[in-house]
C-alpha atoms as a PDB file:
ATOM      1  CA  UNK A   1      92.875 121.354 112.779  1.00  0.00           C
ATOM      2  CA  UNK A   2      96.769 121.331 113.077  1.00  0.00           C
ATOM      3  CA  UNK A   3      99.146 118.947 112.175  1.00  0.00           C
ATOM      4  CA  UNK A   4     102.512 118.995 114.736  1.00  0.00           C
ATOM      5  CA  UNK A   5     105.496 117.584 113.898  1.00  0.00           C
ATOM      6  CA  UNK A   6     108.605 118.729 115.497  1.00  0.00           C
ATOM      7  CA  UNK A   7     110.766 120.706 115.101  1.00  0.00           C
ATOM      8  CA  UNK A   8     108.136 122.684 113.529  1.00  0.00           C
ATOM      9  CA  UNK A   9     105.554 125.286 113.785  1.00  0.00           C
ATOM     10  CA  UNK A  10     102.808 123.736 113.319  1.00  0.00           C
ATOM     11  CA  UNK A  11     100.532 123.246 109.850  1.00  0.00           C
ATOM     12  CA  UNK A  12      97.189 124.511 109.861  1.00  0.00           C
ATOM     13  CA  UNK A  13      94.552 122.665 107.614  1.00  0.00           C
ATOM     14  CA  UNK A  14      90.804 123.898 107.919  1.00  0.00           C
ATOM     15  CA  UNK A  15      87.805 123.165 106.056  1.00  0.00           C
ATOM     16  CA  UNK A  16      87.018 124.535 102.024  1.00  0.00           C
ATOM     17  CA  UNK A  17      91.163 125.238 101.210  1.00  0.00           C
ATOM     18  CA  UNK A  18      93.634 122.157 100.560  1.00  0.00           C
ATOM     19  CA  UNK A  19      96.524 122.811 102.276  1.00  0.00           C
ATOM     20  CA  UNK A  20      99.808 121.383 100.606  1.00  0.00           C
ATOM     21  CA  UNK A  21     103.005 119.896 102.207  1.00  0.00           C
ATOM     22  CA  UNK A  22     105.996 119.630  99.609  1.00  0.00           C
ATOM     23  CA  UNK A  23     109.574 118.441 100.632  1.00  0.00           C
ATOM     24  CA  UNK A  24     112.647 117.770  99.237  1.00  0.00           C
ATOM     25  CA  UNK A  25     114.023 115.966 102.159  1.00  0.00           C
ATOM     26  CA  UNK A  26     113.585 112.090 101.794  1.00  0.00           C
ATOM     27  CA  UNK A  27     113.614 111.617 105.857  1.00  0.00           C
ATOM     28  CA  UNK A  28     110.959 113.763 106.120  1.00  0.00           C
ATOM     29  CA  UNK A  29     108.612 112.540 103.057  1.00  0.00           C
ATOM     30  CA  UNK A  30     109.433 109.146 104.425  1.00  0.00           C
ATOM     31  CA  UNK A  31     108.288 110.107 108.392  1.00  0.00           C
ATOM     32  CA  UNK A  32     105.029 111.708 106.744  1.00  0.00           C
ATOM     33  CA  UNK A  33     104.081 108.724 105.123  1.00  0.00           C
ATOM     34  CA  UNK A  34     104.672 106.074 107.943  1.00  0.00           C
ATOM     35  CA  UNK A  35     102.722 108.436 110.461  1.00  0.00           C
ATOM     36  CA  UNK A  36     100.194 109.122 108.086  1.00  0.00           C
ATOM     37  CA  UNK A  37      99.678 105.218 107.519  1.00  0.00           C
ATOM     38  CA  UNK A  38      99.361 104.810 111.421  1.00  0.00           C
ATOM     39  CA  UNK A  39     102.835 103.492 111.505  1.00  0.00           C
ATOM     40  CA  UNK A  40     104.505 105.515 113.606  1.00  0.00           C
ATOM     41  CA  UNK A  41     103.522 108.157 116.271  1.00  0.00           C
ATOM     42  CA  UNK A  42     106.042 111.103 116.005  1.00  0.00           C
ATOM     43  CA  UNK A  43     103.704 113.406 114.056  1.00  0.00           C
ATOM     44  CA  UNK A  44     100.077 114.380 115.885  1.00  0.00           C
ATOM     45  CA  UNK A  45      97.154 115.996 114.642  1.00  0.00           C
ATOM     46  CA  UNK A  46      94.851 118.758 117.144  1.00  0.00           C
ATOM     47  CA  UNK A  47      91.805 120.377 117.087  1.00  0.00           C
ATOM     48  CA  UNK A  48      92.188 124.067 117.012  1.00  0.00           C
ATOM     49  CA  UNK A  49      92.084 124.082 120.856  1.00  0.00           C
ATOM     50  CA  UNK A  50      95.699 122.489 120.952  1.00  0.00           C
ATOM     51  CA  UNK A  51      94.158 119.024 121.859  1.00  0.00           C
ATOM     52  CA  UNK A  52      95.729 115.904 120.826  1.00  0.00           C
ATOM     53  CA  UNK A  53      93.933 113.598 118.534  1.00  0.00           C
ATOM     54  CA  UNK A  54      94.920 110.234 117.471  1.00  0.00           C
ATOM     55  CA  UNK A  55      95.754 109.682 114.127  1.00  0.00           C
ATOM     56  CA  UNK A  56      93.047 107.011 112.896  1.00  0.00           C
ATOM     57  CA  UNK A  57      90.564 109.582 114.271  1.00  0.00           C
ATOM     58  CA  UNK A  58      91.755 112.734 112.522  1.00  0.00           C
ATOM     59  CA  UNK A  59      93.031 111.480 109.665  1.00  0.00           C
ATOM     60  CA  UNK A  60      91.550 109.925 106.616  1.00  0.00           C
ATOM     61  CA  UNK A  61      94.435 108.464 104.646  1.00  0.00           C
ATOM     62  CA  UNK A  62      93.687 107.546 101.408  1.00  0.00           C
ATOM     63  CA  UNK A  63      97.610 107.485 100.092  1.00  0.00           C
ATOM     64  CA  UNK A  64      98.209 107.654  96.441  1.00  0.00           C
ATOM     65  CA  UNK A  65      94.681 107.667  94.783  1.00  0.00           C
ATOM     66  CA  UNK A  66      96.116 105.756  91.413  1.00  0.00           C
ATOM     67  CA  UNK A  67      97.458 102.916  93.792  1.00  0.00           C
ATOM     68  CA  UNK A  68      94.733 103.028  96.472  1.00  0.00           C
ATOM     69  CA  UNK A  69      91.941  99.948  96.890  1.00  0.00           C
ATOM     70  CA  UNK A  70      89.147  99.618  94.217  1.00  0.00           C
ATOM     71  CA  UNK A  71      86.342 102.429  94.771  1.00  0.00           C
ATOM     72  CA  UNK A  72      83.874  99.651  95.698  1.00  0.00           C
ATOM     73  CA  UNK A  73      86.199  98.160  97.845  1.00  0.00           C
ATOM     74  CA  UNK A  74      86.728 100.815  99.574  1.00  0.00           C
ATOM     75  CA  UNK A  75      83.465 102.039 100.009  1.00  0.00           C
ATOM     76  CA  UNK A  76      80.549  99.249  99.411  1.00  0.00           C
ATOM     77  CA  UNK A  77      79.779  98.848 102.639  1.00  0.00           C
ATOM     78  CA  UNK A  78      79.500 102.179 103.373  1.00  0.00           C
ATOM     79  CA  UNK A  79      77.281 103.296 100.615  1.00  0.00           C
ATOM     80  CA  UNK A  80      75.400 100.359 101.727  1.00  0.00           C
ATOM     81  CA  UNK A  81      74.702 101.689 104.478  1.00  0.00           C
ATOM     82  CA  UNK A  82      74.230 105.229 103.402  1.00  0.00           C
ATOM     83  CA  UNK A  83      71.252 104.288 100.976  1.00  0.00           C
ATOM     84  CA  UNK A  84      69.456 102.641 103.776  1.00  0.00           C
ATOM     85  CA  UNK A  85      69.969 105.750 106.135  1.00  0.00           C
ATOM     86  CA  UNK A  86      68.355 108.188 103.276  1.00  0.00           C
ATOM     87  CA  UNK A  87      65.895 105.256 101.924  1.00  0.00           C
ATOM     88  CA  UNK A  88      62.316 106.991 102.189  1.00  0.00           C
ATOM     89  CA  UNK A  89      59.391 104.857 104.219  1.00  0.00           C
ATOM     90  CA  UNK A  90      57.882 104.403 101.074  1.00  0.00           C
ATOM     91  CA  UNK A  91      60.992 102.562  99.554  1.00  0.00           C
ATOM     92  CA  UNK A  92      61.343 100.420 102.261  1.00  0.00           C
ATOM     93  CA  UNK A  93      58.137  99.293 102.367  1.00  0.00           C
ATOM     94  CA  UNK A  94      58.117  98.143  98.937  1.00  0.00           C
ATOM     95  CA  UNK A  95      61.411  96.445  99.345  1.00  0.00           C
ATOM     96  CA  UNK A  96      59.799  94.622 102.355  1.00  0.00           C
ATOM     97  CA  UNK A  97      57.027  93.704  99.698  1.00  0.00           C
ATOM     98  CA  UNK A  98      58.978  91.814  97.014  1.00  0.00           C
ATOM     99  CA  UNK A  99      60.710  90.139  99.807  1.00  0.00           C
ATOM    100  CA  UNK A 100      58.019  88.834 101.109  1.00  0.00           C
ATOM    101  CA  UNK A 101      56.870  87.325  97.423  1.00  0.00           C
ATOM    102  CA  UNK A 102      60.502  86.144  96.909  1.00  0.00           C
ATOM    103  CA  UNK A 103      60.290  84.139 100.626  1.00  0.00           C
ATOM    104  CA  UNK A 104      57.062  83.010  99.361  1.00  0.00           C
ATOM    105  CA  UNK A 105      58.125  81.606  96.255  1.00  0.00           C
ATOM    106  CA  UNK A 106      60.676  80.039  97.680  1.00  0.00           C
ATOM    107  CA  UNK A 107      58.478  78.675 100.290  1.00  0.00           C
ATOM    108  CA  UNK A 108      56.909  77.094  97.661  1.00  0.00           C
ATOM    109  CA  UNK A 109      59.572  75.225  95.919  1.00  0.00           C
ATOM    110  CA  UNK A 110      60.273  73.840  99.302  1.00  0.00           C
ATOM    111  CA  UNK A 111      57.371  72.006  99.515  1.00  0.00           C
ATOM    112  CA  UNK A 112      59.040  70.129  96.169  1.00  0.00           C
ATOM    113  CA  UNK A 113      61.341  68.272  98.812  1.00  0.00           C
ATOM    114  CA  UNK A 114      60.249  65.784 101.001  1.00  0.00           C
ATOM    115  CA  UNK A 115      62.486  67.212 103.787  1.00  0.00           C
ATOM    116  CA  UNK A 116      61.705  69.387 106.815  1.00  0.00           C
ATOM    117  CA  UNK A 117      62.717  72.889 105.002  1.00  0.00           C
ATOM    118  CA  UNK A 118      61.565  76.112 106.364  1.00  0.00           C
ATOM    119  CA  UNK A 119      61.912  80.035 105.125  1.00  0.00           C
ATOM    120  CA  UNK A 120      63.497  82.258 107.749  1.00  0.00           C
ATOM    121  CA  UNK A 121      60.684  85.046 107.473  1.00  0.00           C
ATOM    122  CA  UNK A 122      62.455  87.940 109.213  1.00  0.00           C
ATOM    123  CA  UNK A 123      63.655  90.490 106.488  1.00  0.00           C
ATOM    124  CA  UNK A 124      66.499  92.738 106.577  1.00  0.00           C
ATOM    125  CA  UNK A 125      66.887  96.115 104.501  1.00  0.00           C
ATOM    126  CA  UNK A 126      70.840  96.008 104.674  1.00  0.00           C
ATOM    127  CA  UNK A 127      70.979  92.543 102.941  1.00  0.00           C
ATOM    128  CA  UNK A 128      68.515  93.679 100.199  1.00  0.00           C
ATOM    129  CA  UNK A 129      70.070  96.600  99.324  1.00  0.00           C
ATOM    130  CA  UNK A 130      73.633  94.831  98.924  1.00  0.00           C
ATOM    131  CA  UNK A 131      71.400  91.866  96.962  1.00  0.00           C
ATOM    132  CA  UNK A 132      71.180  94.823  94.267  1.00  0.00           C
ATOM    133  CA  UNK A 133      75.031  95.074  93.967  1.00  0.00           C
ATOM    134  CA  UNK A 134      75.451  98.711  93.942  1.00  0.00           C
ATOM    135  CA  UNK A 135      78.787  99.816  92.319  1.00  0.00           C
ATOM    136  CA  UNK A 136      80.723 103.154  90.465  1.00  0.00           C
ATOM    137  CA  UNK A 137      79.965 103.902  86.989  1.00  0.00           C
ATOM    138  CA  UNK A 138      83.070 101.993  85.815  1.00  0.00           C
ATOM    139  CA  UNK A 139      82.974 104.782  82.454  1.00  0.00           C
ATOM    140  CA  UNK A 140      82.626 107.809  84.769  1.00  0.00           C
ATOM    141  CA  UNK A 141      85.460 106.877  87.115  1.00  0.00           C
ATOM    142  CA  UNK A 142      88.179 105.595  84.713  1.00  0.00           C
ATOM    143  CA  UNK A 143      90.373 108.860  84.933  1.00  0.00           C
ATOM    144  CA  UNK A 144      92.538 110.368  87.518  1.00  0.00           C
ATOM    145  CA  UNK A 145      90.671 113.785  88.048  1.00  0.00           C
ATOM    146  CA  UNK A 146      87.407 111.512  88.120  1.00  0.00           C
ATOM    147  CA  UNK A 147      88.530 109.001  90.321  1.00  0.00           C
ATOM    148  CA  UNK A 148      90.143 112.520  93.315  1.00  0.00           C
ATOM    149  CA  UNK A 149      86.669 113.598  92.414  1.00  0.00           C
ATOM    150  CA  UNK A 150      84.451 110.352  93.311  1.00  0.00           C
ATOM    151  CA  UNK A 151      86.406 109.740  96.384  1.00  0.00           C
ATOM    152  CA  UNK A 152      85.621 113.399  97.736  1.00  0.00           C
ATOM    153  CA  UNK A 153      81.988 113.693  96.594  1.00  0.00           C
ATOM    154  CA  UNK A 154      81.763 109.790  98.358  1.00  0.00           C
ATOM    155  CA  UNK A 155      83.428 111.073 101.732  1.00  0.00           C
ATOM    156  CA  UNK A 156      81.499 114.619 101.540  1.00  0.00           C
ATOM    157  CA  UNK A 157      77.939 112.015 101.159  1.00  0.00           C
ATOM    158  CA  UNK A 158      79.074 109.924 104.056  1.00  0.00           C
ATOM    159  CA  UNK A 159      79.737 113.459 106.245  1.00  0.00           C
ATOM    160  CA  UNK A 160      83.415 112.738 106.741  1.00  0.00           C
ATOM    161  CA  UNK A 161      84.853 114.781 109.410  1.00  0.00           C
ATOM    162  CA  UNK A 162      88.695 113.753 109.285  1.00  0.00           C
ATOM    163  CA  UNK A 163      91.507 115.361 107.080  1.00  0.00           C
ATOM    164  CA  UNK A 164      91.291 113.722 103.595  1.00  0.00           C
ATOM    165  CA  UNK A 165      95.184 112.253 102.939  1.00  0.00           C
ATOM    166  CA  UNK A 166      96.149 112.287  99.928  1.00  0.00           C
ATOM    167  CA  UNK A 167     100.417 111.929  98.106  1.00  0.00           C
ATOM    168  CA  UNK A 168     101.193 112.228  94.456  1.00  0.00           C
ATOM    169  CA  UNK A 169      97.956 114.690  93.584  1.00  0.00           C
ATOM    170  CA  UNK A 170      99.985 116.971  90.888  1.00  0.00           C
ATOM    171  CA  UNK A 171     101.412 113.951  89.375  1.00  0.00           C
ATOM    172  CA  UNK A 172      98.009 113.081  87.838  1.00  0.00           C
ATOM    173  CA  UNK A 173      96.352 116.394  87.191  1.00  0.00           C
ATOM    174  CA  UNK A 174      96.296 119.045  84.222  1.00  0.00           C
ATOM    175  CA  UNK A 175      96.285 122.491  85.515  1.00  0.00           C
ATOM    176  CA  UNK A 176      92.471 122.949  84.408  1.00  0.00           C
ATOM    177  CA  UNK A 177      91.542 119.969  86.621  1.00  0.00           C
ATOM    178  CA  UNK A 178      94.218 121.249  89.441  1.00  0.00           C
ATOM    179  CA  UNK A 179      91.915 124.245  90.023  1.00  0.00           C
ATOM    180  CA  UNK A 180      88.529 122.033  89.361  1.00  0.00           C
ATOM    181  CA  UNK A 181      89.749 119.972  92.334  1.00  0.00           C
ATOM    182  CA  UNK A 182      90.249 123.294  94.431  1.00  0.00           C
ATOM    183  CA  UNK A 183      86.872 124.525  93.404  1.00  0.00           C
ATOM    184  CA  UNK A 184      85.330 120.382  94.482  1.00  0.00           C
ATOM    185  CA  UNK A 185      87.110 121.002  98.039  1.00  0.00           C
ATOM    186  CA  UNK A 186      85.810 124.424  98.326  1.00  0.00           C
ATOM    187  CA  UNK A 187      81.796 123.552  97.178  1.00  0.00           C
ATOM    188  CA  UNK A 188      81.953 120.078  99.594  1.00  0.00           C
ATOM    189  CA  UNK A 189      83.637 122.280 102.346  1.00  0.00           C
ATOM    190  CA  UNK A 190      86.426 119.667 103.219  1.00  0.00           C
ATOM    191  CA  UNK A 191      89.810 119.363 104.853  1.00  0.00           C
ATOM    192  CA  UNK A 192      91.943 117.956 102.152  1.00  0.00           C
ATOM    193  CA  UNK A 193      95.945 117.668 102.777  1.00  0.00           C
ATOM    194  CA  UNK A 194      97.996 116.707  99.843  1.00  0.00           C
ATOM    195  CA  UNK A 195     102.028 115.691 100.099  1.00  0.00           C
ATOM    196  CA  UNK A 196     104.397 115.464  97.517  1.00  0.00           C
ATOM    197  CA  UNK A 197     108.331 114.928  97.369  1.00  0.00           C
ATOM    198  CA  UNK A 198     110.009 118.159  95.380  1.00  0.00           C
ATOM    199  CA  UNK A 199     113.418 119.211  95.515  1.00  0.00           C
ATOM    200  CA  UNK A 200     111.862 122.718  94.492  1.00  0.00           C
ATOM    201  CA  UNK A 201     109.504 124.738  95.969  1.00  0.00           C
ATOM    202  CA  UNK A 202     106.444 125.486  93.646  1.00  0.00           C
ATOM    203  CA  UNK A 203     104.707 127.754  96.010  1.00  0.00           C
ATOM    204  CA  UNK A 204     103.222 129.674  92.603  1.00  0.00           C
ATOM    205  CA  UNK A 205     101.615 126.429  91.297  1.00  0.00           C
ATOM    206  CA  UNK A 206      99.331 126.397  94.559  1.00  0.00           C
ATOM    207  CA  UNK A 207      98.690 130.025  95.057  1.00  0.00           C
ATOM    208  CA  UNK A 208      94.884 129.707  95.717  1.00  0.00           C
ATOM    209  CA  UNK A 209      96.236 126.552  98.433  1.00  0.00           C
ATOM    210  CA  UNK A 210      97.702 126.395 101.675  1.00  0.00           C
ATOM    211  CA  UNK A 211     101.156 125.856 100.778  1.00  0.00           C
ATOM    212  CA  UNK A 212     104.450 124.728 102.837  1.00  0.00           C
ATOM    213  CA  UNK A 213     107.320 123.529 101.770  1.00  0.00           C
ATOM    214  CA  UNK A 214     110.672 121.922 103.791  1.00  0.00           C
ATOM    215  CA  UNK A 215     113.637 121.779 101.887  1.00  0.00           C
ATOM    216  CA  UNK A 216     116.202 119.440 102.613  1.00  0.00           C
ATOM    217  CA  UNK A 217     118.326 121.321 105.337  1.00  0.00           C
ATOM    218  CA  UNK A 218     114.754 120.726 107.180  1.00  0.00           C
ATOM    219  CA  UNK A 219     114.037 124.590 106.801  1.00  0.00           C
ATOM    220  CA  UNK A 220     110.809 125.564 106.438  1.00  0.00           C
ATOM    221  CA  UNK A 221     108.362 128.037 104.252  1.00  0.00           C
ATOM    222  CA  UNK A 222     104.837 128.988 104.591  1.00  0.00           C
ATOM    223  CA  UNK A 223     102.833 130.835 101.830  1.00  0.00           C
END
């Protein structure tokens, strides 16, 4: 996939190798963001074929990981959904089992009230598995590597397609844990794009990346 943003050759990001965008040129960091956030339309993603995508469909923004929504609130639903997708027959049909003795209990106390009270009796997987509140490991995500790290193994589980968006990255991260996360998007096979304001370039800090840096005369360099 290629991100185009003029006047520039265009930035290639493919699957397995994070590609990196540093600048030191506020206008530009600032245009990323607001495109990148669906705010503007001046930068446009492609498939390798040269066709235009729209943003919302190529890109995954996730923004600044330490700032970014609560795991579960970001992806409940999904995983939600995800469990039922995977759930094997067997599962289900003892799910559909202590339903059906919860509806009949219930049933029961019903007939307690001298008022015309009925059960529904239909029963729906989805709202049982979100009855059993499925969260993150509060412990296991408290960190910054851990939390890159959950939010990449949850997208690679959920087959995400789009560039993974993510500002700030090298802020957060030791070196050791720098080249974990390369290893992470190599294993899951993802397209990862990280941005970062720099008034240097640090092209040797991401030799095993996709690195480009624009300085602040809007030149550009490609390693």
């Amino acid at each position: 996939m290629k991100l185009t943003y003029s006047p520039f050759k265009p930035f290639e990001i493919t699957k397995g190798k994070i590609t990196v965008i540093e600048t030191g040129n506020y206008d530009v960091y600032r245009k990323m963001i607001m495109n990148f956030k669906d705010l503007e339309d001046d930068i446009n993603f492609s498939d390798d074929d040269y066709k235009l995508m729209e943003t919302i469909k190529a890109l995954n923004w996730i923004g600044d990981q330490m700032f970014a929504d609560n795991l579960n609130k970001q992806f409940q639903a999904k995983i939600y959904k995800r469990v039922f997708e995977i759930m094997p027959d067997s599962s289900q049909q003892a799910l559909i089992e202590l339903a059906r003795k919860i509806k009949n209990t219930v049933t029961d106390v019903t007939y307690m009230i001298d008022l015309p009270l009925e059960v529904n009796p239909e029963i729906d997987l989805l709202k049982i598995i979100k009855f059993a509140e499925i969260e993150y490991n509060s412990i296991m995500t408290a960190g910054p590597y851990d939390i890159i790290e959950v939010i990449l193994k949850t997208l690679s589980e959920l087959n995400e397609t789009k560039i993974i968006g993510m500002m700030n990255v090298s802020d957060y991260l030791r070196e050791s844990d720098f080249k974990d996360l390369i290893q992470l998007v190599r294993t899951l096979d993802l397209k990862v794009l990280l941005i970062k304001f720099s008034e240097i370039q640090r092209s040797e800090k991401y030799d095993e990346c996709r690195y480009y840096y624009i300085d602040n005369d809007f030149v550009d360099y490609r390693f």
